[in-house]
C-alpha atoms as a PDB file:
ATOM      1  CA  UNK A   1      94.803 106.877  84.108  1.00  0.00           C
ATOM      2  CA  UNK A   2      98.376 106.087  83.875  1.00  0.00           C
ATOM      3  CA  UNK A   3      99.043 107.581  87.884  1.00  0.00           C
ATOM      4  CA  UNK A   4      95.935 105.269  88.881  1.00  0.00           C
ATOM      5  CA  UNK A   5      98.026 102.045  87.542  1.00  0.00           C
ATOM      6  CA  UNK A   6     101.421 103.101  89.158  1.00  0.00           C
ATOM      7  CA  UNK A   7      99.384 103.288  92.586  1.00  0.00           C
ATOM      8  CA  UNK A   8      97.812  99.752  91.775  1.00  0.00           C
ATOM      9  CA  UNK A   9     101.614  98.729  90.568  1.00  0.00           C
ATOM     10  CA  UNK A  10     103.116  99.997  94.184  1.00  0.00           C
ATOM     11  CA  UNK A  11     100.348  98.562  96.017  1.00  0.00           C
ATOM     12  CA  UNK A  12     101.055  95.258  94.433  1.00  0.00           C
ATOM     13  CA  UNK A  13     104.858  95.002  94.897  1.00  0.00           C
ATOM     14  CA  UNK A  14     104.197  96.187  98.597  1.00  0.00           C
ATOM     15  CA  UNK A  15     101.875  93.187  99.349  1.00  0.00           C
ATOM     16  CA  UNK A  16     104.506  91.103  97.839  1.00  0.00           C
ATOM     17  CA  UNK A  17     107.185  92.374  99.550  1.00  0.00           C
ATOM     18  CA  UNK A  18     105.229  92.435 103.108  1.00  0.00           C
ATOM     19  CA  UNK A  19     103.987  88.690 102.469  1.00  0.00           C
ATOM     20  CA  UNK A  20     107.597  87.276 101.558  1.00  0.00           C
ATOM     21  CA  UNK A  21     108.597  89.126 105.029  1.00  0.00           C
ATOM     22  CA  UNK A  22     106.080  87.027 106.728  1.00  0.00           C
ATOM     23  CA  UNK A  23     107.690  83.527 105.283  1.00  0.00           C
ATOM     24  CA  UNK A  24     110.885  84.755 105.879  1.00  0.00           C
ATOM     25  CA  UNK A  25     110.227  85.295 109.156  1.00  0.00           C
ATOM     26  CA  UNK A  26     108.184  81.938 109.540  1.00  0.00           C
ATOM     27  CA  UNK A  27     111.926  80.169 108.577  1.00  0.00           C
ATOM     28  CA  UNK A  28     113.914  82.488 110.738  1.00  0.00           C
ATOM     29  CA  UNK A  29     111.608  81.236 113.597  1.00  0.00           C
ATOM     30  CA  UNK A  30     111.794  77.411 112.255  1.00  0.00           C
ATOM     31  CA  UNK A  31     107.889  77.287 112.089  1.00  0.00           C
ATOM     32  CA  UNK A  32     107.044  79.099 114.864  1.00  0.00           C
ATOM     33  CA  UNK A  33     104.310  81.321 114.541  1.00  0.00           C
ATOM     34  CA  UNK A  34     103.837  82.663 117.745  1.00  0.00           C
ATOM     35  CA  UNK A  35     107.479  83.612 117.839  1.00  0.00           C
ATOM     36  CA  UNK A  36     107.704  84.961 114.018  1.00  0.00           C
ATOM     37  CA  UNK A  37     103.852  87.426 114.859  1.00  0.00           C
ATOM     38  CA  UNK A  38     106.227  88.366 118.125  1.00  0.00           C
ATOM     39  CA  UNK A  39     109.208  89.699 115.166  1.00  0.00           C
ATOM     40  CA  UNK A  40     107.173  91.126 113.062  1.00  0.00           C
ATOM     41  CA  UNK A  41     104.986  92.862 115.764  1.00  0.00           C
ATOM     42  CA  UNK A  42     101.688  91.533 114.391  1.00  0.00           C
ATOM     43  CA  UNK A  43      99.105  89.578 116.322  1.00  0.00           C
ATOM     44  CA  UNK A  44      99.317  85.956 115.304  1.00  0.00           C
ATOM     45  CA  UNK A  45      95.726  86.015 114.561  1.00  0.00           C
ATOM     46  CA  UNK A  46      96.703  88.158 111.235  1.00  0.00           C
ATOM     47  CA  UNK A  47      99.841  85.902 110.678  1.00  0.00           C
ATOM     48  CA  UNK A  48      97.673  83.129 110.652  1.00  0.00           C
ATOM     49  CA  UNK A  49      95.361  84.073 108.274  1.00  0.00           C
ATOM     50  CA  UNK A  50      98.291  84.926 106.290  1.00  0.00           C
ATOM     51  CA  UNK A  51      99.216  81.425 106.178  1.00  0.00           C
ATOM     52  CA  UNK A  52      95.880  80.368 105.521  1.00  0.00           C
ATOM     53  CA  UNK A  53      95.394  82.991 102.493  1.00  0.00           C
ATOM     54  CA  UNK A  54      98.565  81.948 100.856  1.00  0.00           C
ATOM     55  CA  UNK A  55      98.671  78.334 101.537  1.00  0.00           C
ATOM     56  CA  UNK A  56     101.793  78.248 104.050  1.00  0.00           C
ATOM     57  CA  UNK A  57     102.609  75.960 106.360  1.00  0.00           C
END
């Protein structure tokens, strides 16, 4: 049980850690999403929904 909740616990912080890359990157870019998917090598499709799932402008 206890190796199941470290997993959950890494897979947790990772999310974080990946989503806070994705604002940081928004800022970096002053708003621009096309150009912040383009730096993190994601299709702005998924950065959009992103921003939708976390509330970001």
């Amino acid at each position: 049980m206890r190796g199941v909740l470290f997993r959950i616990s890494i897979s947790i912080k990772r999310r974080v850690c990946r989503d806070k890359i994705h604002y940081i990157s928004l800022q970096i870019c002053n708003g621009h999403r096309e150009q912040a998917a383009r730096l993190l090598k994601i299709n702005s499709a998924t950065l959009y929904g992103k921003m939708k799932k976390y509330r970001l402008k």
